[in-house]
C-alpha atoms as a PDB file:
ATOM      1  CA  UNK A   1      23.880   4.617  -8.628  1.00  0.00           C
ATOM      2  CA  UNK A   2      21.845   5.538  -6.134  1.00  0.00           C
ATOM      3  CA  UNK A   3      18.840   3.587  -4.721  1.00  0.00           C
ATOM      4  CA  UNK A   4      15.483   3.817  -5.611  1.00  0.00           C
ATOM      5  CA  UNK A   5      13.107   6.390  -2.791  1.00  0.00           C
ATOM      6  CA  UNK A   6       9.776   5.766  -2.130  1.00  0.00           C
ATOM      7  CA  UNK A   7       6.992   8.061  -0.788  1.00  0.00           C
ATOM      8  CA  UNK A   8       4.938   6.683   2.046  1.00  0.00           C
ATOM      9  CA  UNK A   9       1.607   8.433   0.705  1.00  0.00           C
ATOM     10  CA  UNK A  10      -0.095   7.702   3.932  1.00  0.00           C
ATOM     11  CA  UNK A  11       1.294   7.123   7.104  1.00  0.00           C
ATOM     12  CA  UNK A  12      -0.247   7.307  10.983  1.00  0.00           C
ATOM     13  CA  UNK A  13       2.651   8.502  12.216  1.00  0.00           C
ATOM     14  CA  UNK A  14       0.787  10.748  15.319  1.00  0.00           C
ATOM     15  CA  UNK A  15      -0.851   7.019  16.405  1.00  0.00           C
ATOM     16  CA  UNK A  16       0.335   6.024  19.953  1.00  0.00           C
ATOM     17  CA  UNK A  17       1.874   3.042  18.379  1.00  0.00           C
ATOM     18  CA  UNK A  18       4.585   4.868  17.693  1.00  0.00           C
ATOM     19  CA  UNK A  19       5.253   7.426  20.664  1.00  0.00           C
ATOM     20  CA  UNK A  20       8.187   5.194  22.085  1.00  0.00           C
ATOM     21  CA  UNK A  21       9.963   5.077  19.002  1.00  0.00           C
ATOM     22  CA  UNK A  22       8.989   7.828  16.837  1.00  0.00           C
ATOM     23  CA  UNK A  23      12.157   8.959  15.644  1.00  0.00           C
ATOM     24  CA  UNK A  24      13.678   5.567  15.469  1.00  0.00           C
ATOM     25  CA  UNK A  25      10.803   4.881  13.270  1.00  0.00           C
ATOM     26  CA  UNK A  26      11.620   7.416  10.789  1.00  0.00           C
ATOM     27  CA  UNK A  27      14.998   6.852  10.987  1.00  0.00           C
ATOM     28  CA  UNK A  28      14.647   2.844   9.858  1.00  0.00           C
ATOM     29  CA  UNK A  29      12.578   4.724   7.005  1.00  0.00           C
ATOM     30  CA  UNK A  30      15.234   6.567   5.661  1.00  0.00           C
ATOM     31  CA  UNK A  31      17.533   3.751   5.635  1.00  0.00           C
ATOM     32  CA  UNK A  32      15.097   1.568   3.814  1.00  0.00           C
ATOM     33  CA  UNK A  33      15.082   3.934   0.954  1.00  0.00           C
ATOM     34  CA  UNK A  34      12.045   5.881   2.098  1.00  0.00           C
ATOM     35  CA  UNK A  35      12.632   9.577   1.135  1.00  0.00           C
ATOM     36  CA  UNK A  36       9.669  11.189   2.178  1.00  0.00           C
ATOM     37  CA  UNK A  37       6.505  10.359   4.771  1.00  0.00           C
ATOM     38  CA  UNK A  38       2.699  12.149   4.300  1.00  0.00           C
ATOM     39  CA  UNK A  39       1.836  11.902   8.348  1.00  0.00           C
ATOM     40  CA  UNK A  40      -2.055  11.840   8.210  1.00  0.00           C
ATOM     41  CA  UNK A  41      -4.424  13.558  10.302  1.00  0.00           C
ATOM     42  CA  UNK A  42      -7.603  11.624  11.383  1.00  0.00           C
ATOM     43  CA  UNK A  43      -8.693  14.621  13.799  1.00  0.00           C
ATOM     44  CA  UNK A  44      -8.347  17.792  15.249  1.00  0.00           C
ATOM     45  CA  UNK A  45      -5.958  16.876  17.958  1.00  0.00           C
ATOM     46  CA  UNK A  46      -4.037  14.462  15.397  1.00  0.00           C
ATOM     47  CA  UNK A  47      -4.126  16.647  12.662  1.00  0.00           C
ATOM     48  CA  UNK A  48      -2.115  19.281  14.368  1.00  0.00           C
ATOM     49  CA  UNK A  49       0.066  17.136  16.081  1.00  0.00           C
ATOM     50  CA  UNK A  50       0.887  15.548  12.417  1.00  0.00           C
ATOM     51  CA  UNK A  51       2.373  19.726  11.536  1.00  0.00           C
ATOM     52  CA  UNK A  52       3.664  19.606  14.178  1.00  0.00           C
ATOM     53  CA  UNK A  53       5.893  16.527  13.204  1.00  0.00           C
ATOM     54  CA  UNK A  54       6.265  18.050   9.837  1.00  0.00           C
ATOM     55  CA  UNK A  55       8.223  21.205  11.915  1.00  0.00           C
ATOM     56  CA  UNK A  56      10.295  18.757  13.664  1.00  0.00           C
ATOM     57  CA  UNK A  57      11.691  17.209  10.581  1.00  0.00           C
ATOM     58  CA  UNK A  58      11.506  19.598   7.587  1.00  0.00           C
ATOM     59  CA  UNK A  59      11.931  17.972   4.088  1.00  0.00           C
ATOM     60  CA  UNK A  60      11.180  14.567   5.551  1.00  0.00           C
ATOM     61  CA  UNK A  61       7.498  14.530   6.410  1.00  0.00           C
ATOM     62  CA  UNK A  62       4.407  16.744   5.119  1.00  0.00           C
ATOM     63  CA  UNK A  63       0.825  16.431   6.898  1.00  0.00           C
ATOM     64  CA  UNK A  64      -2.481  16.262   6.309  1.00  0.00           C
ATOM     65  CA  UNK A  65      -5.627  17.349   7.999  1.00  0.00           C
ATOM     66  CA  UNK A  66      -9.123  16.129   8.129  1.00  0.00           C
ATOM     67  CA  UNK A  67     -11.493  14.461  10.341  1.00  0.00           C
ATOM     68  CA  UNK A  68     -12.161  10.450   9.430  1.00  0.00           C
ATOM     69  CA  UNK A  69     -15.467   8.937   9.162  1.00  0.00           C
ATOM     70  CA  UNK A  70     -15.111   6.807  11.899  1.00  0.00           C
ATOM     71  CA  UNK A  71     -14.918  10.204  13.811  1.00  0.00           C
ATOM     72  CA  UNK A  72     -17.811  12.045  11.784  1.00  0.00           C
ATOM     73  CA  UNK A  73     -20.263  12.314  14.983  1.00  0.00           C
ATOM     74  CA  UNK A  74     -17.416  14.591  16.496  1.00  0.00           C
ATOM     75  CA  UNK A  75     -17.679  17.004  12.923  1.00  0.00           C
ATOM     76  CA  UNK A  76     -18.952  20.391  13.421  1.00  0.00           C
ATOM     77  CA  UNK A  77     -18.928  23.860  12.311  1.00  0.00           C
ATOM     78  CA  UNK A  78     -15.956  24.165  15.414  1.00  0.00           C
ATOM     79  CA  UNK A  79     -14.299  21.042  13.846  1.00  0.00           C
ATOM     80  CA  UNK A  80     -14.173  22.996  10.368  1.00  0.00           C
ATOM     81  CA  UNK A  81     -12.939  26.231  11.653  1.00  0.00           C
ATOM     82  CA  UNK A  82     -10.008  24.549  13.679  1.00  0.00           C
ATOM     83  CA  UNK A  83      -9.379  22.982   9.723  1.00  0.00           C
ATOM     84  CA  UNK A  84      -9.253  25.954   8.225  1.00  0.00           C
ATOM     85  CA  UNK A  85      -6.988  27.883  10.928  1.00  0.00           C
ATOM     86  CA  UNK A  86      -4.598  24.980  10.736  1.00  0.00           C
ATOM     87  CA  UNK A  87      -4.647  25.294   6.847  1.00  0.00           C
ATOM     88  CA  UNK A  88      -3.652  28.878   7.165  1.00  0.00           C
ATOM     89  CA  UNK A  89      -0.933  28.587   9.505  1.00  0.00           C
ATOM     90  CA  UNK A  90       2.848  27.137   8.841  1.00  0.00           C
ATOM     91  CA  UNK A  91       3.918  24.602   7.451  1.00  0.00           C
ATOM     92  CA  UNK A  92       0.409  24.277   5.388  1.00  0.00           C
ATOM     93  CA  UNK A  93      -0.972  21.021   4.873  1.00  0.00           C
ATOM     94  CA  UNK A  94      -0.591  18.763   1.320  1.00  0.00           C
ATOM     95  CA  UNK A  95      -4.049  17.660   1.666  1.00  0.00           C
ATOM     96  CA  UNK A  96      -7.440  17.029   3.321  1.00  0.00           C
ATOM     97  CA  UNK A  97      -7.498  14.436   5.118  1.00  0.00           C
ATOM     98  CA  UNK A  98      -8.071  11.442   6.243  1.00  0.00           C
ATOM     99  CA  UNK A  99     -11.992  11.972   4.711  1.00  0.00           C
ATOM    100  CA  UNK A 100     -14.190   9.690   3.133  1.00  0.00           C
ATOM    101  CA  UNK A 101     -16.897   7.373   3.724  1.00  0.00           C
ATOM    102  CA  UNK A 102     -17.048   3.726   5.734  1.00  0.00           C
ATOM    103  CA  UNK A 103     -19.746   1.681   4.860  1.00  0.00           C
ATOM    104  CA  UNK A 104     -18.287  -1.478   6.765  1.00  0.00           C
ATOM    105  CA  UNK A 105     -17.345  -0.948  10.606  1.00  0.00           C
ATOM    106  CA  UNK A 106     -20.350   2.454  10.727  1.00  0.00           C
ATOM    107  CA  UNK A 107     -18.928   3.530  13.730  1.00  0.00           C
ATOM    108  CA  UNK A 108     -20.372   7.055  12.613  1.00  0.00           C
ATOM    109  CA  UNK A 109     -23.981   7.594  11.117  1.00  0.00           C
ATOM    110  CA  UNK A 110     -24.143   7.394   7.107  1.00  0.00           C
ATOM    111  CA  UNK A 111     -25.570  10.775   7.915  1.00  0.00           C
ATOM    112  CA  UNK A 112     -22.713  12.475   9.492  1.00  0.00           C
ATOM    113  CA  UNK A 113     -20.426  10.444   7.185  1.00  0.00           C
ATOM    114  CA  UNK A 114     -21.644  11.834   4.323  1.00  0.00           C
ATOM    115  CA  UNK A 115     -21.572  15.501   6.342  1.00  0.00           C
ATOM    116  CA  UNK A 116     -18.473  15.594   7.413  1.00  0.00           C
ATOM    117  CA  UNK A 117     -17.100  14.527   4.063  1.00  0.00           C
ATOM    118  CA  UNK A 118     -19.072  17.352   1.794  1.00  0.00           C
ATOM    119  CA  UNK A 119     -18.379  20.263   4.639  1.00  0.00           C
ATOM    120  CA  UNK A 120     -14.532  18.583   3.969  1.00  0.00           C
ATOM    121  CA  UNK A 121     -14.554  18.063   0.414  1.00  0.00           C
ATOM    122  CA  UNK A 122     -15.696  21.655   0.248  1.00  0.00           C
ATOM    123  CA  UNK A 123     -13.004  23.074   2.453  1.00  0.00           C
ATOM    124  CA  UNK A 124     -10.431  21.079  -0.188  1.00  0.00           C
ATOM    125  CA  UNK A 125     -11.705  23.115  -2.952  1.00  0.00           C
ATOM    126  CA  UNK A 126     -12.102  26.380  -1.060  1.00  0.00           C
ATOM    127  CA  UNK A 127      -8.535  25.980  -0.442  1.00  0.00           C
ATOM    128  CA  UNK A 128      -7.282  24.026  -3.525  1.00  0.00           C
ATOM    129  CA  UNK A 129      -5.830  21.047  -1.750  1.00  0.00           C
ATOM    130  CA  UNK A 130      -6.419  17.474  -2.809  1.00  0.00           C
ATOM    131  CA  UNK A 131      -8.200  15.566  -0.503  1.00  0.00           C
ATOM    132  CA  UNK A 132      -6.875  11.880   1.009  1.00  0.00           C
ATOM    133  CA  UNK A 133      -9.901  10.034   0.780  1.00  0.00           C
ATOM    134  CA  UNK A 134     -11.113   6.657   2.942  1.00  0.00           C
ATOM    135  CA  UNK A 135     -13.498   4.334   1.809  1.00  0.00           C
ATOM    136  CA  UNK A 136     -14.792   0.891   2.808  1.00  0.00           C
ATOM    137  CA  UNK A 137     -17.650  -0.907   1.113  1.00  0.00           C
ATOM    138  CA  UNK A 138     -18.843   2.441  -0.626  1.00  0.00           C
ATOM    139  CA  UNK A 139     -17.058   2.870  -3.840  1.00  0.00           C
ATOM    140  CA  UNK A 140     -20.350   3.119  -5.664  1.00  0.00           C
ATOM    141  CA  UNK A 141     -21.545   5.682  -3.533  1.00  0.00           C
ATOM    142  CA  UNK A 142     -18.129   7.638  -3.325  1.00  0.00           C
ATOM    143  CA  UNK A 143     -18.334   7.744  -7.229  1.00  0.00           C
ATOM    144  CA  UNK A 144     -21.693   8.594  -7.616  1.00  0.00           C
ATOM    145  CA  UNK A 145     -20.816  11.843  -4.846  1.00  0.00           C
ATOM    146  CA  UNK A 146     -17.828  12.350  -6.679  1.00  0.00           C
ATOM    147  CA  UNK A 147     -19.462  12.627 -10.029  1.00  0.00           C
ATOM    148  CA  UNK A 148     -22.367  14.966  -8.423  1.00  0.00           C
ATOM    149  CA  UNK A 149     -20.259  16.976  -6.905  1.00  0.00           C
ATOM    150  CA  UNK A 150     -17.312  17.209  -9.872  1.00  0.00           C
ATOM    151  CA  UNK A 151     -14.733  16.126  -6.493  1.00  0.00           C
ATOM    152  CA  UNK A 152     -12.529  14.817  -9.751  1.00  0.00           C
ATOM    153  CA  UNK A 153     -11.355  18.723 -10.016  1.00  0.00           C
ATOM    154  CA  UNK A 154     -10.933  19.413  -6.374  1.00  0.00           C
ATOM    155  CA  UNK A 155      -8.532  16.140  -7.128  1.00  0.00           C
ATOM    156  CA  UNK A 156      -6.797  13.486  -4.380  1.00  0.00           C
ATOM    157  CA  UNK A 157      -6.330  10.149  -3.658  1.00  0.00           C
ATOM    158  CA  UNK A 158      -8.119   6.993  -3.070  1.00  0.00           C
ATOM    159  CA  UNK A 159      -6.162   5.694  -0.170  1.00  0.00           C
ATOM    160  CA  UNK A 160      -5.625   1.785   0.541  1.00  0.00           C
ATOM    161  CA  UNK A 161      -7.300   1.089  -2.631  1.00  0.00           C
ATOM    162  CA  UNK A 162      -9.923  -2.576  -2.092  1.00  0.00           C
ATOM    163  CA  UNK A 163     -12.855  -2.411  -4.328  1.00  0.00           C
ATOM    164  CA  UNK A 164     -12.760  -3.482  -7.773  1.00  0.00           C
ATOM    165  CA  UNK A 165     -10.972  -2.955 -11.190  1.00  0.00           C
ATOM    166  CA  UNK A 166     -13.933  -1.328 -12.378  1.00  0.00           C
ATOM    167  CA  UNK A 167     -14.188   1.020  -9.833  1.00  0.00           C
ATOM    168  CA  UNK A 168     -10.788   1.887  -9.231  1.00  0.00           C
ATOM    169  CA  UNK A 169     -10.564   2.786 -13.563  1.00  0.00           C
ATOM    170  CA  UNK A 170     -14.203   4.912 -12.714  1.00  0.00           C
ATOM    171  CA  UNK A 171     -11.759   6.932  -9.699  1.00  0.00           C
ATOM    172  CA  UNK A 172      -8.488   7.174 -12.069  1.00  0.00           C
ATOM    173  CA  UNK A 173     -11.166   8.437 -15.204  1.00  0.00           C
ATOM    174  CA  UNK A 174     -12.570  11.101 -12.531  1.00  0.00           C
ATOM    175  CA  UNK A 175      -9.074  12.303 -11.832  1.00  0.00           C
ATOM    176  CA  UNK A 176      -7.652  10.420  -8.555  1.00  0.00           C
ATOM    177  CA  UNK A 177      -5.494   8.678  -7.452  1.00  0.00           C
ATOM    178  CA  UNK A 178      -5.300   5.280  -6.734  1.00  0.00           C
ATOM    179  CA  UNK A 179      -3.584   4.282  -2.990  1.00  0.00           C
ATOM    180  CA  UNK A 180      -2.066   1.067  -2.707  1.00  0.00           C
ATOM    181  CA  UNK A 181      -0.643  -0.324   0.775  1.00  0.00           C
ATOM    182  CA  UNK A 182       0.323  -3.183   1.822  1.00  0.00           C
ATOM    183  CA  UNK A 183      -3.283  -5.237   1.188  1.00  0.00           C
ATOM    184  CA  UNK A 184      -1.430  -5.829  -2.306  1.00  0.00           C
ATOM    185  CA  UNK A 185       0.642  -8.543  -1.154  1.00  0.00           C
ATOM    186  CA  UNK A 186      -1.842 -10.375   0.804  1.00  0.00           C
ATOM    187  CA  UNK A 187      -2.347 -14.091  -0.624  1.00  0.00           C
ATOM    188  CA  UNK A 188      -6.187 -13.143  -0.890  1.00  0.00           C
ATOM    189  CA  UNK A 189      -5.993  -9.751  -2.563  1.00  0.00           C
ATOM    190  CA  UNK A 190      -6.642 -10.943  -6.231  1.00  0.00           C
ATOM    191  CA  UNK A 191      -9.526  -8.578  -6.627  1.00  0.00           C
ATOM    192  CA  UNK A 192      -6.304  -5.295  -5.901  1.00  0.00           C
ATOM    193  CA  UNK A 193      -4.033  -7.003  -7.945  1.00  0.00           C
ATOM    194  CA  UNK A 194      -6.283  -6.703 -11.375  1.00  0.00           C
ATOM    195  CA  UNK A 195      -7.224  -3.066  -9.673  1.00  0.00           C
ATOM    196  CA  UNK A 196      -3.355  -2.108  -9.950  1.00  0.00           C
ATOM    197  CA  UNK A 197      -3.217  -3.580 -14.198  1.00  0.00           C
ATOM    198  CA  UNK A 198      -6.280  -1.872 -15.012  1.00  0.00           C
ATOM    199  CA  UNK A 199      -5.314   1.691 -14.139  1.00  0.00           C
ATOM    200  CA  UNK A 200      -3.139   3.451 -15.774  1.00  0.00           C
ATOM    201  CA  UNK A 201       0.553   3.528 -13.833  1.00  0.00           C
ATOM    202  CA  UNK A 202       0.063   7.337 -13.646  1.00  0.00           C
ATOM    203  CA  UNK A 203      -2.994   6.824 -11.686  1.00  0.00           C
ATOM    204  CA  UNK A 204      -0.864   4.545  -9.139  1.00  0.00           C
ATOM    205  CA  UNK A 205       0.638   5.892  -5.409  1.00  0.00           C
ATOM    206  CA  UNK A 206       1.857   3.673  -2.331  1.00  0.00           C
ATOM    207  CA  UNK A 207       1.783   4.090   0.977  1.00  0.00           C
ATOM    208  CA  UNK A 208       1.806   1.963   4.423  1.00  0.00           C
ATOM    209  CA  UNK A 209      -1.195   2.928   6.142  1.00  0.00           C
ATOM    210  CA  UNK A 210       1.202   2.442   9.175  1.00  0.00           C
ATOM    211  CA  UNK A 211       0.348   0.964  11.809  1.00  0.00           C
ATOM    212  CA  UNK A 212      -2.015  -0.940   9.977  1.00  0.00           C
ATOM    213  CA  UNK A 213      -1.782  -3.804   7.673  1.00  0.00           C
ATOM    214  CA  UNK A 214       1.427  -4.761   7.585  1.00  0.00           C
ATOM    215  CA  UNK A 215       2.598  -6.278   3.946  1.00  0.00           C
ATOM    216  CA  UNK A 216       4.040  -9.916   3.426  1.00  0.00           C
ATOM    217  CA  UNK A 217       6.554 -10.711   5.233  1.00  0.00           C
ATOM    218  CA  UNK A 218       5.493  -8.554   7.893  1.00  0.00           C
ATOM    219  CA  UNK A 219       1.666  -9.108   8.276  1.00  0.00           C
ATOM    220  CA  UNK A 220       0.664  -9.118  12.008  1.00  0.00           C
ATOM    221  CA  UNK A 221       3.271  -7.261  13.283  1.00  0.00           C
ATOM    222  CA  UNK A 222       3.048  -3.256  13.745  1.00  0.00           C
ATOM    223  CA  UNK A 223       3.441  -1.659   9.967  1.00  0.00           C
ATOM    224  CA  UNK A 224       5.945   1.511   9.503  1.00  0.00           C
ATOM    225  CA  UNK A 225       7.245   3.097   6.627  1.00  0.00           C
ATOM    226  CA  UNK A 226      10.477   1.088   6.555  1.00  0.00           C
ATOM    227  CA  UNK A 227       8.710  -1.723   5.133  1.00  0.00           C
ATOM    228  CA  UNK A 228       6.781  -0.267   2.483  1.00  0.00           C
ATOM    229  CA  UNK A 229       9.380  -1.652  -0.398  1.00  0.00           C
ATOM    230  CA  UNK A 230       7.777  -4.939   0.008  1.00  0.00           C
ATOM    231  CA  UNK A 231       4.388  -3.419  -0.825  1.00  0.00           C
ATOM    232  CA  UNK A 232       6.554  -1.722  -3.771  1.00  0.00           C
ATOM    233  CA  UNK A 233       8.018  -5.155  -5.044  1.00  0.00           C
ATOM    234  CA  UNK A 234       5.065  -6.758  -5.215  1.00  0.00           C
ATOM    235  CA  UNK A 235       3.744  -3.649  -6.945  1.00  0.00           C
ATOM    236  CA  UNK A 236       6.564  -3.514  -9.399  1.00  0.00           C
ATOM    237  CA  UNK A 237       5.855  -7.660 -10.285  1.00  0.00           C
ATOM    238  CA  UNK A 238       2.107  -6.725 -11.100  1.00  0.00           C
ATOM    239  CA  UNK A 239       3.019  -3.903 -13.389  1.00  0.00           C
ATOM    240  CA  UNK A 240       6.281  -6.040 -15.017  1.00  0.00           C
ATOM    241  CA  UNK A 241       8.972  -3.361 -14.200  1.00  0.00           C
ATOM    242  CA  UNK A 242      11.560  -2.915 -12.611  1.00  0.00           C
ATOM    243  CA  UNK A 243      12.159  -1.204  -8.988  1.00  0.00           C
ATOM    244  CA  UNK A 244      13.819   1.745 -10.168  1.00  0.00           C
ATOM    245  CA  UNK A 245      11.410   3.219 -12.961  1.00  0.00           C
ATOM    246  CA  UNK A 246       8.910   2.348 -10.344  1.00  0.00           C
ATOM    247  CA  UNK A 247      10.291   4.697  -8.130  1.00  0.00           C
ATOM    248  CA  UNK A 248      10.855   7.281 -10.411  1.00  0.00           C
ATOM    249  CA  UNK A 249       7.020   6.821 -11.763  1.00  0.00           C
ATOM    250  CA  UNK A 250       5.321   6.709  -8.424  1.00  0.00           C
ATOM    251  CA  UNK A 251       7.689   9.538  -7.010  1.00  0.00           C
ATOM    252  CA  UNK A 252       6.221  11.444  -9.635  1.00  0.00           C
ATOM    253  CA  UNK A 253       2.481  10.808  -9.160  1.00  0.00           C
ATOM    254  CA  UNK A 254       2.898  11.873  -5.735  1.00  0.00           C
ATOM    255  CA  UNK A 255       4.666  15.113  -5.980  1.00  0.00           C
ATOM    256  CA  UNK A 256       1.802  15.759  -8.608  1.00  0.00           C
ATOM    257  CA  UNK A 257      -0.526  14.466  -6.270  1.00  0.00           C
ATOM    258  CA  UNK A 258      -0.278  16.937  -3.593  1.00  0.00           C
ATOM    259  CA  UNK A 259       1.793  20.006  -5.274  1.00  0.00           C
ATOM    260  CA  UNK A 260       5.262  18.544  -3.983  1.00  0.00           C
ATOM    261  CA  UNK A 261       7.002  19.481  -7.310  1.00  0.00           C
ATOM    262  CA  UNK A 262      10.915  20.776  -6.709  1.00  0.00           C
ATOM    263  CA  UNK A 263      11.269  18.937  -3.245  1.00  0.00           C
ATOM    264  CA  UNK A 264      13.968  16.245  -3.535  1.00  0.00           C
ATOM    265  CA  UNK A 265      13.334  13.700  -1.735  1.00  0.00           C
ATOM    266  CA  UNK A 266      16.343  11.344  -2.285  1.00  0.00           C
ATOM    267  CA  UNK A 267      19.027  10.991   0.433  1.00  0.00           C
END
């Protein structure tokens, strides 16, 4: 039998934490039962480099595009036609992305937060891609926007899920998706793990977040896709089954997620 593939959801891959071992990187992924990376774009400049990984290893990786809140000062109507260009060339992006809103570090205005993320949110639904949404210390807000703005039928995920069970069933009833990284295995993450019952499993994705937060065993060292079967065992404890319909399930909810249907992403 063959072993169980994951789908990193969300993955930094274009961060210069991994230029001197990019393809080492994915490599270690592959081994580790990782079948498939979404390499996120937090800018212009990453954005297209993260299509331009996808060309570089077809089947392996897709990309998304999007400018992040921290970066919403730089969003403007140049940042939104470079989107849309990139959206119509080859290969196309899976999503918009990384969008949202960041209520906690504010390195960007509320202002041109909530800008950036509209202009985006609207490109998602011009184009009908999901979007792959951030958000820090503004779930209310996010689901008061997304119920304003009916964002539940342009569609996406909620990436690195950390508010509540409440709010994360008010984002799976509106139609997203719910991101789990590696937070989930974090001795103080309580509050994720009741998120993770609450919701229904169909709601549920995984990612890394890579570099970032590094799950148990590996917190406060560099994160990478290899590792994200830890996130995925802890994952499969909280939910009471086993690793392989876990696999199956999640692999699933993410080729729904962003239109991968009829890619195989098993070794």
């Amino acid at each position: 039998m063959t072993e169980p593939a994951w789908i990193d959801s969300h993955c930094h891959l274009t961060d210069e934490a991994f230029a001197a071992d990019l393809d080492e990187t994915i490599e270690r992924a592959r081994a580790a039962g990782v079948g498939h990376i979404v390499a996120v774009g937090d800018n212009v400049e990453s954005s297209r480099a993260a299509l331009d990984l996808v060309q570089r290893h077809a089947g392996v990786l897709s990309a998304t595009v999007g400018v992040h809140p921290h970066r919403a000062s730089e969003w403007s109507p140049d940042a939104l036609d470079a989107l849309r260009r990139l959206c119509a060339g080859r290969p196309r992006p899976v999503a918009i992305g990384e969008i949202g809103l960041d209520h906690f570090y504010n390195f960007a205005s509320r202002e041109d937060q909530m800008r950036a993320f509209v202009e985006q949110s609207d490109l998602a639904r011009e184009l009908g891609l999901p979007m792959a949404i951030h958000c820090r210390d503004a779930y209310d807000p996010l689901i008061q926007l997304a119920e304003e703005r009916a964002l539940g039928a342009v569609g996406g995920v909620v990436h690195c899920f950390t508010g509540s069970a409440a709010q994360a069933v008010a984002l799976a009833e509106l139609g997203f998706s719910i991101g789990i990284a590696g937070v989930l295995t974090f001795k103080k993450s309580e509050t994720i793990r009741e998120a993770v019952r609450a919701v229904p499993i169909e709601s549920l994705v995984i990612e890394t977040d890579a570099p970032y937060l590094a799950p148990v065993p590996h917190r406060g060292h560099r994160n990478e896709p290899a590792f994200l079967a830890h996130t995925a065992e802890r994952l499969a404890l909280e939910l009471g089954i086993d690793a392989r319909a876990l696999s199956s399930q999640l692999a699933r909810n993410t080729k729904r997620l962003f239109r991968l249907d009829g890619l195989d992403f098993r070794k």
